[in-house]
Protein backbone atom coordinates (compact mmCIF):
# COMPACT_ATOMS: atom_id res chain seq x y z
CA UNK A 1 8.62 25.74 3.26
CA UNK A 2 9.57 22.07 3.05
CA UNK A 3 11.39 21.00 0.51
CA UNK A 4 9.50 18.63 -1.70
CA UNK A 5 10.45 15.89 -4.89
CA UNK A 6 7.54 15.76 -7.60
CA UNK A 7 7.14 12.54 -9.03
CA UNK A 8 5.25 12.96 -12.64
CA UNK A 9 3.62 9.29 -12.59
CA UNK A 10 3.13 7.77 -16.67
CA UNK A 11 1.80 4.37 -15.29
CA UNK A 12 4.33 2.65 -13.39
CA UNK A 13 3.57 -0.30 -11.17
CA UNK A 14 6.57 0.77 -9.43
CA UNK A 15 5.66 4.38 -9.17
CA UNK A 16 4.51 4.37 -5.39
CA UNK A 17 8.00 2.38 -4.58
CA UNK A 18 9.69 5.64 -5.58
CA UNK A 19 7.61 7.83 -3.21
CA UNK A 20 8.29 5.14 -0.83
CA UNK A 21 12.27 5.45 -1.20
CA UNK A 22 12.22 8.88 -1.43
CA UNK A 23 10.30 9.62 1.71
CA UNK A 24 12.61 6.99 3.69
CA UNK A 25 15.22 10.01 2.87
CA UNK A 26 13.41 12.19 4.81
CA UNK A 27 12.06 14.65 1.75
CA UNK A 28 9.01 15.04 0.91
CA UNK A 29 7.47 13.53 -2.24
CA UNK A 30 4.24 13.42 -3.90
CA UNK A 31 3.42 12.02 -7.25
CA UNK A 32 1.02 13.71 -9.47
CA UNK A 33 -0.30 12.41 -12.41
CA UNK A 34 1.84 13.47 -16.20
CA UNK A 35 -1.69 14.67 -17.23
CA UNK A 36 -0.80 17.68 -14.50
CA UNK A 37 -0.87 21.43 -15.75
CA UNK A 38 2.58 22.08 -15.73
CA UNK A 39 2.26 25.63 -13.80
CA UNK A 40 0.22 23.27 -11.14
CA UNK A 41 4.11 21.73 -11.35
CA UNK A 42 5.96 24.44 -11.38
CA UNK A 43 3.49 26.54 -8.59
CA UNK A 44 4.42 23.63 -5.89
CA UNK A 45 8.63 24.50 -6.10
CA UNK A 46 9.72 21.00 -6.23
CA UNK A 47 13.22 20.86 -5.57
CA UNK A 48 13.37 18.19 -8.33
CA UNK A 49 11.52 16.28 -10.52
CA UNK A 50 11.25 12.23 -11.20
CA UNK A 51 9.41 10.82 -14.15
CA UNK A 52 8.29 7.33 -13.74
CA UNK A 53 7.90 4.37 -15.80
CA UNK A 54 4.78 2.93 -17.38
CA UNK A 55 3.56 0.85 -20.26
CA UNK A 56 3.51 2.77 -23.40
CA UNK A 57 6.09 2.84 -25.66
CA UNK A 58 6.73 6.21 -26.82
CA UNK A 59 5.92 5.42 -30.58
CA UNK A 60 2.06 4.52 -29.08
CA UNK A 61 -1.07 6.62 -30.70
CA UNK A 62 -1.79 7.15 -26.94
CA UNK A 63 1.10 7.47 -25.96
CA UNK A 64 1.35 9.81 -22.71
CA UNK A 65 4.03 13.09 -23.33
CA UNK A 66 5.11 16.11 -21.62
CA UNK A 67 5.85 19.57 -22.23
CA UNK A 68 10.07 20.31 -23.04
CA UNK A 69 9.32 23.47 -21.24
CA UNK A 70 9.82 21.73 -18.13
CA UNK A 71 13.58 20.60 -18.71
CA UNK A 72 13.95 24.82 -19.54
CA UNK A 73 13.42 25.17 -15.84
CA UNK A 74 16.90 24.53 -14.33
CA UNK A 75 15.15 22.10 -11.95
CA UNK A 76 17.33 18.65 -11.47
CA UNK A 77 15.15 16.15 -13.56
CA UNK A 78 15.78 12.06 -13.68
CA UNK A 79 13.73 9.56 -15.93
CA UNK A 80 13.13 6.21 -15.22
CA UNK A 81 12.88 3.41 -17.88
CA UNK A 82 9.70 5.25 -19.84
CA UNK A 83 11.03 8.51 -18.47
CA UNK A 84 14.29 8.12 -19.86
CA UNK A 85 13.02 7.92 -23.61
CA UNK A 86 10.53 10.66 -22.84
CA UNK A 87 13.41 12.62 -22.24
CA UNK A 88 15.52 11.33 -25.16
CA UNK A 89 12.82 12.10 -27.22
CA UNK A 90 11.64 14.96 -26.57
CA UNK A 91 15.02 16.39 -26.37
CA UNK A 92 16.09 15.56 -29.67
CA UNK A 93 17.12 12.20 -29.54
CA UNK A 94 16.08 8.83 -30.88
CA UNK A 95 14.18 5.78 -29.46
CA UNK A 96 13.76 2.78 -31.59
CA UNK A 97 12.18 -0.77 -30.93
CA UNK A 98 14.83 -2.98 -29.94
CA UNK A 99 16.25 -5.60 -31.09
CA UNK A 100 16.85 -7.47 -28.13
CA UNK A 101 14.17 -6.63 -25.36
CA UNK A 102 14.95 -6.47 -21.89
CA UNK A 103 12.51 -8.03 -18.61
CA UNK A 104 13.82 -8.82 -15.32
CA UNK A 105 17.59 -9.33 -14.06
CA UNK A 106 20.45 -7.73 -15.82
CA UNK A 107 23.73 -6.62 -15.57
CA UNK A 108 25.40 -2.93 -16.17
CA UNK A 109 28.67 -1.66 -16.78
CA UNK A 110 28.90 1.93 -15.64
CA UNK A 111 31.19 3.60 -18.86
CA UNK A 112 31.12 7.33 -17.41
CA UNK A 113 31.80 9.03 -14.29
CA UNK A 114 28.59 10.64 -13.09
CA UNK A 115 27.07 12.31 -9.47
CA UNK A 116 24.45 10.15 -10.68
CA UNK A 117 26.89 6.86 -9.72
CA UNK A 118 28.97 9.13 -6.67
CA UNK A 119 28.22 6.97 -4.27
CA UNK A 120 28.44 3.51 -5.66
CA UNK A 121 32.49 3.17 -4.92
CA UNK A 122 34.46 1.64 -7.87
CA UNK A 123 32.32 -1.03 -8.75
CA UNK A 124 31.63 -0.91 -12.41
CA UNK A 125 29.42 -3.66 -13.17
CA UNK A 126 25.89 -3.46 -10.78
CA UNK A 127 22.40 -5.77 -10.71
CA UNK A 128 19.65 -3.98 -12.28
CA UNK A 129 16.09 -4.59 -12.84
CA UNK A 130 14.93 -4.18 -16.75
CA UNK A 131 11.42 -3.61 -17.93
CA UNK A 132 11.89 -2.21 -21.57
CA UNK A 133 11.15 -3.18 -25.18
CA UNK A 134 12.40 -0.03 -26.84
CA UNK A 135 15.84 1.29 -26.92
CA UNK A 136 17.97 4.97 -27.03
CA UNK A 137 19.40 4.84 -30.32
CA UNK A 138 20.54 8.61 -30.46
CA UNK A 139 20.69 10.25 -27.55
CA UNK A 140 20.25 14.69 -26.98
CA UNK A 141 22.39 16.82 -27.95
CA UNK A 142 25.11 17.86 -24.84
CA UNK A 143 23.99 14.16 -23.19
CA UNK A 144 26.48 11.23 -22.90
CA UNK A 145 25.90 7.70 -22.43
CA UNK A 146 26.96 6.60 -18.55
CA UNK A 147 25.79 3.04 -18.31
CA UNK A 148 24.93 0.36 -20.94
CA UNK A 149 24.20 -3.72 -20.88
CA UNK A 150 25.57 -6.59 -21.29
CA UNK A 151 24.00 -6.24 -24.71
CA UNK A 152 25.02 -2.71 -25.32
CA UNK A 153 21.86 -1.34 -24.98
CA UNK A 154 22.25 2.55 -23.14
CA UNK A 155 21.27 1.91 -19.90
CA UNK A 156 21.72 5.18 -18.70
CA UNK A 157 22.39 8.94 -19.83
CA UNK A 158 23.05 12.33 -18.28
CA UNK A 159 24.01 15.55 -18.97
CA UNK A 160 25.60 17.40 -15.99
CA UNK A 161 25.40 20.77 -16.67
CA UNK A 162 21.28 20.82 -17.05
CA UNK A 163 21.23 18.30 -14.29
CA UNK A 164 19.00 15.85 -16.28
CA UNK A 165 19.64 11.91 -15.95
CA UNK A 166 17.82 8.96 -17.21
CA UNK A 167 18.15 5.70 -16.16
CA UNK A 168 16.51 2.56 -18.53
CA UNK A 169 15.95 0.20 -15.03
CA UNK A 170 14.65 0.64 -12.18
CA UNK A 171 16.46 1.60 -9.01
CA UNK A 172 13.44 1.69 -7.57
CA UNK A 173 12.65 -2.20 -6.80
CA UNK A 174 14.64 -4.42 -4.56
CA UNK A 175 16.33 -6.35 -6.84
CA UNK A 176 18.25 -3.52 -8.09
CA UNK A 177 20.34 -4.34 -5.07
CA UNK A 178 22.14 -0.56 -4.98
CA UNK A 179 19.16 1.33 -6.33
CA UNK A 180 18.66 3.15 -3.42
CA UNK A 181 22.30 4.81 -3.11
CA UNK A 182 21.50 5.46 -6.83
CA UNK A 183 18.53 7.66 -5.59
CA UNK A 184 20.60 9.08 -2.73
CA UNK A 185 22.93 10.52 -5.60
CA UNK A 186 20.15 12.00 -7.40
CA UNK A 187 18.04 13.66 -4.03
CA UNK A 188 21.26 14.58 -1.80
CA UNK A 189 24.30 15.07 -3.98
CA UNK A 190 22.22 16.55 -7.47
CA UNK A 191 19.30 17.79 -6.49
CA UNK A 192 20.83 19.37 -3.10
CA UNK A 193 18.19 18.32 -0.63
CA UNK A 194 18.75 18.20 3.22
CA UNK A 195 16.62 15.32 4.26
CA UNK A 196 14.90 16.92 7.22
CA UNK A 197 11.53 16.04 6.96
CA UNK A 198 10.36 13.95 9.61
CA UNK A 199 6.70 12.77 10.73
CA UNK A 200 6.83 14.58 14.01
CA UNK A 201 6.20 17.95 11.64
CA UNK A 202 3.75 16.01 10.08
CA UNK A 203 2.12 15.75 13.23
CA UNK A 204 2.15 19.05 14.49
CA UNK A 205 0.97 20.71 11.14
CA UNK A 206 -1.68 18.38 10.45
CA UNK A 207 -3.19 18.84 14.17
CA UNK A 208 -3.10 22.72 13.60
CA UNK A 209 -4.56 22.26 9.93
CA UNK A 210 -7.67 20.15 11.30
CA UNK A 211 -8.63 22.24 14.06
CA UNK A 212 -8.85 25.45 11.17
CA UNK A 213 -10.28 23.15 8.66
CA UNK A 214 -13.28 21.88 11.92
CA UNK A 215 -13.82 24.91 14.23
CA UNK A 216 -16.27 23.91 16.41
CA UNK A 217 -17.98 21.31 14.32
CA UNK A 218 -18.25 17.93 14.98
CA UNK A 219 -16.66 14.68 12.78
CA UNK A 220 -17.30 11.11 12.66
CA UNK A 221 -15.43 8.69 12.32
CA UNK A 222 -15.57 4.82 11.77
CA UNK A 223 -12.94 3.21 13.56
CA UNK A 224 -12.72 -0.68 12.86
CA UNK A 225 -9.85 -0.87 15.42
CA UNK A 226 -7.17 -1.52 12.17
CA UNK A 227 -4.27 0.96 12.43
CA UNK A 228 -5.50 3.46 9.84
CA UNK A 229 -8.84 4.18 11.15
CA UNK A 230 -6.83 4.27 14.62
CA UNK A 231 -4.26 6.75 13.87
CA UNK A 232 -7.01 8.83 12.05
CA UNK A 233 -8.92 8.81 15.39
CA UNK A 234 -6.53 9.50 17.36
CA UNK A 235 -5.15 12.25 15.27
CA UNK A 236 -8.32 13.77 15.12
CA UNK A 237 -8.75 13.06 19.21
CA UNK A 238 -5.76 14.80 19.68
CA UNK A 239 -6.67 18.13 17.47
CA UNK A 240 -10.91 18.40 18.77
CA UNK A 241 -11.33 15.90 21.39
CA UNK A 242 -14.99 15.37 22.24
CA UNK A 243 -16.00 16.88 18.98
CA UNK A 244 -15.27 13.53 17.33
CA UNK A 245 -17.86 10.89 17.67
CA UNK A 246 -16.31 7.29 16.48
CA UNK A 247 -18.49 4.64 15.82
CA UNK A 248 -17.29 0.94 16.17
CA UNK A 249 -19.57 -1.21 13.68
CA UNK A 250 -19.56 -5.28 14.73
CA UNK A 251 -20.56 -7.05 11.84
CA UNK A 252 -20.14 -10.73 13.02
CA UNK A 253 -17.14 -11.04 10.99
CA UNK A 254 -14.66 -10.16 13.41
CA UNK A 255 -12.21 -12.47 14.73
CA UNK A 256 -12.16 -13.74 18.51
CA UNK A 257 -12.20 -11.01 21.39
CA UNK A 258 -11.71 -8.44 18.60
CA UNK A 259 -15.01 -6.40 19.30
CA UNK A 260 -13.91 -6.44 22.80
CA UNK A 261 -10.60 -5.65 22.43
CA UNK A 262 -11.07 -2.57 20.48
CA UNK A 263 -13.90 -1.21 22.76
CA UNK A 264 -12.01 -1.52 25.55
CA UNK A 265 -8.66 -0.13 24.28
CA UNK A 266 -9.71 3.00 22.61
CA UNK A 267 -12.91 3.67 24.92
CA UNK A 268 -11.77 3.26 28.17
CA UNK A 269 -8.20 3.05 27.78
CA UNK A 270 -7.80 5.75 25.48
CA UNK A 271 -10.60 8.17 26.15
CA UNK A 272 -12.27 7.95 22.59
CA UNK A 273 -15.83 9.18 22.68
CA UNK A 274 -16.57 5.95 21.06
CA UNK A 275 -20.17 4.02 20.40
CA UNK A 276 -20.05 0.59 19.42
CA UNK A 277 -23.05 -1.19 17.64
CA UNK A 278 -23.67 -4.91 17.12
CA UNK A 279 -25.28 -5.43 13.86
CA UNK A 280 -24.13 -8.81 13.52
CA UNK A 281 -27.26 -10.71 12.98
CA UNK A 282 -27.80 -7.77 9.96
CA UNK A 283 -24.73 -8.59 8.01
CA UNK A 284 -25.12 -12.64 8.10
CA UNK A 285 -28.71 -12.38 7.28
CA UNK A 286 -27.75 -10.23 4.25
CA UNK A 287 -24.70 -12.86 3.48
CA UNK A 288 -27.33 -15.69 3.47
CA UNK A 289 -26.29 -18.21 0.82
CA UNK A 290 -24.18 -15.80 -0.86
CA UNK A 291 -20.78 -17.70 -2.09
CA UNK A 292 -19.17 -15.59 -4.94
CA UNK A 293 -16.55 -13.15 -3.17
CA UNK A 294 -17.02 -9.99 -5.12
CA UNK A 295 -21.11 -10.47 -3.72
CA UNK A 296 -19.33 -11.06 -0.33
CA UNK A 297 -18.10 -7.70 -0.56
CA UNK A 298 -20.48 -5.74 -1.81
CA UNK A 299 -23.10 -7.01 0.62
CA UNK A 300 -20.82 -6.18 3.67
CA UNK A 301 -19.91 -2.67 1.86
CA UNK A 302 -23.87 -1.66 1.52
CA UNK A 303 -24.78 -3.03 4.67
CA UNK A 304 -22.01 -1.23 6.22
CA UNK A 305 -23.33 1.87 4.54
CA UNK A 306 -26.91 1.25 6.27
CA UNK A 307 -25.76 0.57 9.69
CA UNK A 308 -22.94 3.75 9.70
CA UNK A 309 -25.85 5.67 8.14
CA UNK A 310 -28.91 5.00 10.25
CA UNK A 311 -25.88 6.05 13.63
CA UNK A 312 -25.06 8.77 12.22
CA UNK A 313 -29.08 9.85 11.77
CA UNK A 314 -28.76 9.61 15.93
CA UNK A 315 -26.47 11.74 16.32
CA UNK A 316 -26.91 16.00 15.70
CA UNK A 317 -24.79 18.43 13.69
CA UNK A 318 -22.51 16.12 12.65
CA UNK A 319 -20.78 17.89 9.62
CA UNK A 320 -17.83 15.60 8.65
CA UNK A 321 -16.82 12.18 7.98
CA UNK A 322 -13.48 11.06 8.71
CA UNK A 323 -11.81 8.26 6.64
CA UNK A 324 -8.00 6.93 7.36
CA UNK A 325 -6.98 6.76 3.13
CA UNK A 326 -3.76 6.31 2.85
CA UNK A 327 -1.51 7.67 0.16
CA UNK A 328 -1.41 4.63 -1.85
CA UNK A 329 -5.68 4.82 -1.66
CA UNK A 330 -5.23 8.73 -3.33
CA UNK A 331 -2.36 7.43 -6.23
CA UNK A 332 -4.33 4.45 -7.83
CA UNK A 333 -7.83 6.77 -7.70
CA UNK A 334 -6.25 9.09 -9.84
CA UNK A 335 -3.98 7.31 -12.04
CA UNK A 336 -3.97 9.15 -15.64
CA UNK A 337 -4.78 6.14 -17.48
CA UNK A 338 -8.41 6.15 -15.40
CA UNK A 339 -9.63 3.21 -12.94
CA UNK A 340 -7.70 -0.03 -12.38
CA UNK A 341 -9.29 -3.35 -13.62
CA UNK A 342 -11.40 -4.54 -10.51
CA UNK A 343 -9.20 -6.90 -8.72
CA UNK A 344 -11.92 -6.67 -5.52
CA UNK A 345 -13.84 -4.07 -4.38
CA UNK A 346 -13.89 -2.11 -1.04
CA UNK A 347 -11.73 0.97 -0.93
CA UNK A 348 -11.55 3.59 1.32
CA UNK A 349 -11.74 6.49 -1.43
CA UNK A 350 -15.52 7.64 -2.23
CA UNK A 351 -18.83 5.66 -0.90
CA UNK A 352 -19.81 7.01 2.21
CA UNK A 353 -19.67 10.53 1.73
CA UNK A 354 -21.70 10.70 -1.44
CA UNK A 355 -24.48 8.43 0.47
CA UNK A 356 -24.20 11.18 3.71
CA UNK A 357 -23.56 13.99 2.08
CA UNK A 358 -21.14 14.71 4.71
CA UNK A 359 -17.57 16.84 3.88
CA UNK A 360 -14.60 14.28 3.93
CA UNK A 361 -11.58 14.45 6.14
CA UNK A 362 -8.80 12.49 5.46
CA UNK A 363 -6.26 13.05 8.25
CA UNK A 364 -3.40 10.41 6.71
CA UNK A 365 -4.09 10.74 2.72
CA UNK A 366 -0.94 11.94 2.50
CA UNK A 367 0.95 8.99 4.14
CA UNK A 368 2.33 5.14 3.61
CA UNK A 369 1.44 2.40 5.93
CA UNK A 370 4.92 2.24 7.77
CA UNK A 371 4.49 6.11 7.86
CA UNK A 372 0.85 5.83 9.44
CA UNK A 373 2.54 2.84 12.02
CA UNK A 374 5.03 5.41 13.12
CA UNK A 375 2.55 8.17 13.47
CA UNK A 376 0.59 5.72 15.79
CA UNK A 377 3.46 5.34 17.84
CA UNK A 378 4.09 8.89 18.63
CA UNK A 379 0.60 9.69 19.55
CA UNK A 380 0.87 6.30 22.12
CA UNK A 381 -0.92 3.81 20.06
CA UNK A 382 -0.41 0.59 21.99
CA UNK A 383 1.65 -1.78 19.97
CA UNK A 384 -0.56 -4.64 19.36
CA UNK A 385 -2.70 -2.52 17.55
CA UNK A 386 0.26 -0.53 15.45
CA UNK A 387 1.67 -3.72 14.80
CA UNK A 388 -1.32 -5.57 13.74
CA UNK A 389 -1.78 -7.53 10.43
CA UNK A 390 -4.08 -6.14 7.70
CA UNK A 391 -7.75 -7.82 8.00
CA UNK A 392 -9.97 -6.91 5.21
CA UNK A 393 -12.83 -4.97 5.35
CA UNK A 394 -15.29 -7.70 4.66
CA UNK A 395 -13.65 -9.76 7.84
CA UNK A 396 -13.80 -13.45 7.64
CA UNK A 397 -16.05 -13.53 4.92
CA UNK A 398 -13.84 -13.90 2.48
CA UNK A 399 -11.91 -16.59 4.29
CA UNK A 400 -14.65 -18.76 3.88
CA UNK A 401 -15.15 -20.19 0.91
CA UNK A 402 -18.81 -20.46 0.34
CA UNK A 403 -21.57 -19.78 2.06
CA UNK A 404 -20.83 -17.95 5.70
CA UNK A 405 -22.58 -19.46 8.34
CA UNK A 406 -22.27 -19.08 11.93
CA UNK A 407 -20.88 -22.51 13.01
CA UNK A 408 -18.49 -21.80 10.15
CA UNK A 409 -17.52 -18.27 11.50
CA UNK A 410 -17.39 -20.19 15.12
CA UNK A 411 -14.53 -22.56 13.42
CA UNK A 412 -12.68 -20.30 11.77
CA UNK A 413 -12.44 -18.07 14.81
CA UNK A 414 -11.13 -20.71 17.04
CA UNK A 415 -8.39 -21.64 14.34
CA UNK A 416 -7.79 -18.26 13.75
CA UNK A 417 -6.89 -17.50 17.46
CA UNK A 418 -4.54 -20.77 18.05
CA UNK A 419 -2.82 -19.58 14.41
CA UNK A 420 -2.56 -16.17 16.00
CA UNK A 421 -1.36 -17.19 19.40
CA UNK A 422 1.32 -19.26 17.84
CA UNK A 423 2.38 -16.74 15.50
CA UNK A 424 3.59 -14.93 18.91
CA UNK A 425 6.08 -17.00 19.61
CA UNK A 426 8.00 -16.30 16.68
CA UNK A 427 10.82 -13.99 17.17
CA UNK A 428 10.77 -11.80 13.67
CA UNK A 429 7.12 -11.71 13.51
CA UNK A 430 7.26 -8.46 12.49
CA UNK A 431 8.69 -9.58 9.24
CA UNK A 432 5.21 -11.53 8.70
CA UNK A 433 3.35 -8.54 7.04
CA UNK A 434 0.01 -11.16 6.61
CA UNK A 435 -1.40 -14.29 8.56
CA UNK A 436 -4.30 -16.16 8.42
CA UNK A 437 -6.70 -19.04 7.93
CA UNK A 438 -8.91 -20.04 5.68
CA UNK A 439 -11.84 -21.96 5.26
CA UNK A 440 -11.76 -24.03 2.43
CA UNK A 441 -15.21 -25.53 0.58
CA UNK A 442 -13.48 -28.93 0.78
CA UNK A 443 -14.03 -32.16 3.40
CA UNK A 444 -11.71 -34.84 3.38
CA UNK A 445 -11.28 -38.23 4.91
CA UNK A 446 -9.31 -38.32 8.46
CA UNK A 447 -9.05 -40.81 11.42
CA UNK A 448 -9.51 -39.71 14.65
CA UNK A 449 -8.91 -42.89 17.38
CA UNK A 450 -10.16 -45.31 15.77
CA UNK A 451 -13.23 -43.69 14.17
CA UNK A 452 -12.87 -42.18 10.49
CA UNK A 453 -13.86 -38.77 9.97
CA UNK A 454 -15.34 -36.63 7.22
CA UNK A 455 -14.37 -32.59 8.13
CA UNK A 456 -13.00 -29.31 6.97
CA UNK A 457 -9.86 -28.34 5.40
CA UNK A 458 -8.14 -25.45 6.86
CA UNK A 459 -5.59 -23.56 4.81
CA UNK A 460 -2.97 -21.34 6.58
CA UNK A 461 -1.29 -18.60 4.96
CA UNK A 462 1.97 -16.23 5.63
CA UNK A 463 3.43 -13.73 3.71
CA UNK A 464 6.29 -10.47 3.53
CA UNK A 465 5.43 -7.82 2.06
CA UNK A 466 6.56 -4.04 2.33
CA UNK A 467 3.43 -3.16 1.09
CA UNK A 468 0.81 -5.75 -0.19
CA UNK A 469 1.54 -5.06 -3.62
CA UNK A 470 3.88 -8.10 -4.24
CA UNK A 471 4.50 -10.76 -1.86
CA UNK A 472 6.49 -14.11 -0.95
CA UNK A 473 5.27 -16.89 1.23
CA UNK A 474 6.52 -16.82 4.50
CA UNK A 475 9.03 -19.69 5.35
CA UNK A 476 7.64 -20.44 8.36
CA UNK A 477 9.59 -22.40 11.06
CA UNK A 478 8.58 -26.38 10.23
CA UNK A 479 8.30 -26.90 14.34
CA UNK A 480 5.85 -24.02 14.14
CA UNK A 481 3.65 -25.14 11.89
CA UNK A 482 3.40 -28.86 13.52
CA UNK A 483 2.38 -27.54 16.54
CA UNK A 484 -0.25 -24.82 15.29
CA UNK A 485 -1.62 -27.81 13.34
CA UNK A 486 -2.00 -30.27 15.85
CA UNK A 487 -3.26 -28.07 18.14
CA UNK A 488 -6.01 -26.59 15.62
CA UNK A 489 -6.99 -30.45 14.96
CA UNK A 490 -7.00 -31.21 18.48
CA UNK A 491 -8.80 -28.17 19.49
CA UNK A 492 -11.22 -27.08 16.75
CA UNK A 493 -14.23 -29.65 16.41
CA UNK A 494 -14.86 -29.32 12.43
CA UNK A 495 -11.17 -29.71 11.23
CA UNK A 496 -9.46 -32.72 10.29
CA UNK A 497 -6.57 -31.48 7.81
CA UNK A 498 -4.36 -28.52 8.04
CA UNK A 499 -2.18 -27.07 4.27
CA UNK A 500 0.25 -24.26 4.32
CA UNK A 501 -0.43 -22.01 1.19
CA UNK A 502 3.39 -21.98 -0.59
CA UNK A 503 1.96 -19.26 -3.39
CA UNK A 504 3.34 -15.93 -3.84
CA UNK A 505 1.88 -12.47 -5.39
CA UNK A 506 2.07 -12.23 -8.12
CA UNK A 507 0.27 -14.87 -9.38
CA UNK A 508 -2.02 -15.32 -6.62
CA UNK A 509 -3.75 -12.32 -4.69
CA UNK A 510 -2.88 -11.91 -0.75
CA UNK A 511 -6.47 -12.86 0.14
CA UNK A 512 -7.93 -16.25 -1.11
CA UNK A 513 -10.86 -14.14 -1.99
């Protein structure tokens, strides 16, 4: 059996971050919701338990709790920030609102020797990252303080013979610049694991599991040509071959060549039984005059819907849909504290299958996006394709802003492609986890030879990102940018100015819409 970690989620926006760090260990971990039956828990034999952060404070009406039979189990336990006080408190100690509240950088002294610090040398002090309000004013019975700030708060607490540990930052985020070997201490040196997971299992298994779980049935699958729906494919190509039947949707929103591109590579490259349908005309006739986003997107969803639908009437005995959800997709659908304030819609989880009534597979629901990239790799996904950016699942859509038109589609394409090709030339481009151009509701005045002009503004945008879920502009190369705007002025009739978006996430989104 592999070993596994349980992560019992109360909220965290860092709660995925821990998966992620955990997994880049090589052990398995899953996060489950705090609202979990705790025989559900203890039925999986996790070889330790982590309990996240979140927002409450433990004093709240609402406040989310968990049963002390679970630290009775002689499984290695560690809280983080909320965790911590969940522990203290339900253990016997004491949380009170603090005096001094802590949010962002901060500095610890370590005060104790613990396996929970083993591998951080003889540095006392450390960078953390704080998040807290309350404070551990008593702490349990047989724990001792191991860690406190530069204000004295307890910033951590352990007790080594029961293997429990609490920690009031988190070690989880990046600017907790020794976090990680923090969470080595707790998965290797406390909680004993061997770190021999690796995706290649994953593989293996989940082939053998889909061809029990199909039989001889048949499954389809959209594939947009974006690396999720790709590895699901190919996954899926690699367990049933001809029993999948993929269908390649072209709304009209697609950047340059990319219809072609994709129909080529996995068609006749690739040997996907693949049928690709231009509906193109359908999805801007629906988008007619439409300019607020979240329309945008719920136009392109249903439409979607339609098109997939009235293929999959063609085809016979088609039992199952295939979806590439991701991990991440699975976490926020079930998060205890029920659905996320709407940000933008379109998600891989639910919609098609209720409209089909088809039985869902979802091949890579159990994955991360750099997990899913290296699972492409291994079943000979061509790089370009594991490699490639995010594009959103309304397309270019939603980089215009305003009404989409075709001559607006045709200049945004064109930019799109010179941004693109000169993107290429840039040696860490892999570090750019999102690129593109958008096409902003705004003329202004230019001078072209000697005539004056009245055209589009074009706005470019770069970020890192491990994930999407924050994100820094990227500092692109000045020489870089010159030359992608020239040649997008020279080259794209329409365009007469050229910005560079300098705005990170949080505040702004990724997207412009």
């Amino acid at each position: 059996m592999t070993e596994q970690i349980l992560i019992v989620d109360f909220g965290s926006q860092f709660t995925q971050l821990i998966a992620r760090a955990v997994r880049e260990m090589h052990v398995y971990c899953e996060i489950v919701p705090c609202t979990t039956d705790l025989e559900v828990i203890r039925a999986r034999g996790p070889k330790a338990l982590i309990l996240s952060g979140g927002p409450s404070s433990v004093y709240d009406d609402d406040a989310p709790t968990i049963d002390s039979q679970i630290f009775e189990w002689g499984v290695p336990i560690l809280g983080i920030c909320y965790g911590m006080q969940l522990i203290a408190q339900t253990l016997g100690g004491e949380i009170r609102h603090g005096d001094y509240r802590e949010y962002g950088r901060a500095e610890i002294e370590l005060v104790q020797d613990s396996p929970l610090f083993s591998r951080l040398g003889s540095d006392r002090r450390h960078a953390v990252w704080m998040s807290h309000g309350d404070e551990l004013c008593r702490f349990p019975d047989g724990f001792e303080v191991l860690a406190q700030s530069e204000q004295g708060v307890v910033a951590a607490i352990g007790s080594a013979t029961r293997e429990i540990y609490g920690v009031q930052f988190h070690p989880e985020v990046a600017h907790t610049p020794r976090g990680r070997e923090m969470l080595q201490s707790f998965v290797f040196d406390i909680a004993g694991c061997r770190g021999d997971w690796q995706l290649d299992d994953f593989i293996h298994h989940n082939i053998e599991r889909l061809r029990s779980q199909i039989g001889d049935e048949k499954v389809l699958c959209a594939l947009s040509g974006g690396v999720d729906s790709a590895v699901t494919a190919l996954l899926l190509h690699r367990a049933i071959g001809e029993q999948l039947y993929c269908v390649f949707v072209d709304n009209g929103l697609l950047r340059k060549f990319e219809a072609r591109e994709v129909v080529h590579r996995f068609r006749d490259d690739l040997g996907l039984n693949l049928h690709a349908v231009d509906a193109s005309e359908r999805f801007l006739d629906n988008l007619r005059d439409v300019t607020d986003p979240e329309q945008k997107r719920k136009i392109i969803g249903r439409t979607f819907i339609e098109v997939f639908e009235d293929e999959a009437h063609k085809l016979e005995g088609i039992r199952f849909l295939a979806q590439g959800t991701l991990y991440p997709d699975v976490i926020e659908s079930v998060s205890f504290k029920g659905p996320s304030v709407t940000i933008k819609s379109h998600h891989n989880v639910g919609g098609l299958p209720e409209v089909m009534n088809l039985e869902l597979i979802e091949p890579l629901r159990e994955l991360f996006k750099d997990e899913v990239r290296e699972v492409g790799q291994k079943l000979g996904l061509p790089e370009e394709f594991v490699w490639r950016r995010p594009f959103p699942g309304p397309g270019l859509a939603i980089r215009i802003l305003g009404p989409v038109t075709h001559d607006e589609l045709a200049i945004l394409r064109e930019a799109d492609q010179i941004f693109r090709e000169e993107l290429r030339t840039l040696p860490d481009r892999r570090n750019v986890w999102q690129a593109f151009c958008v096409l902003l509701p705004v003329r202004s005045v230019g001078v072209m030879g000697d005539s004056r002009t009245y055209e589009n503004v074009l706005a470019l945008r770069a970020v890192e990102s491990r994930d999407g879920m924050t994100a820094d502009w990227y500092r692109l190369p000045g020489d870089l940018l010159d030359r992608t705007a020239r040649r997008i002025i020279g080259e794209v009739r329409g365009i007469n100015r050229v910005v560079y978006d300098v705005t990170s996430k949080p505040p702004a989104t990724i997207e412009w819409e």
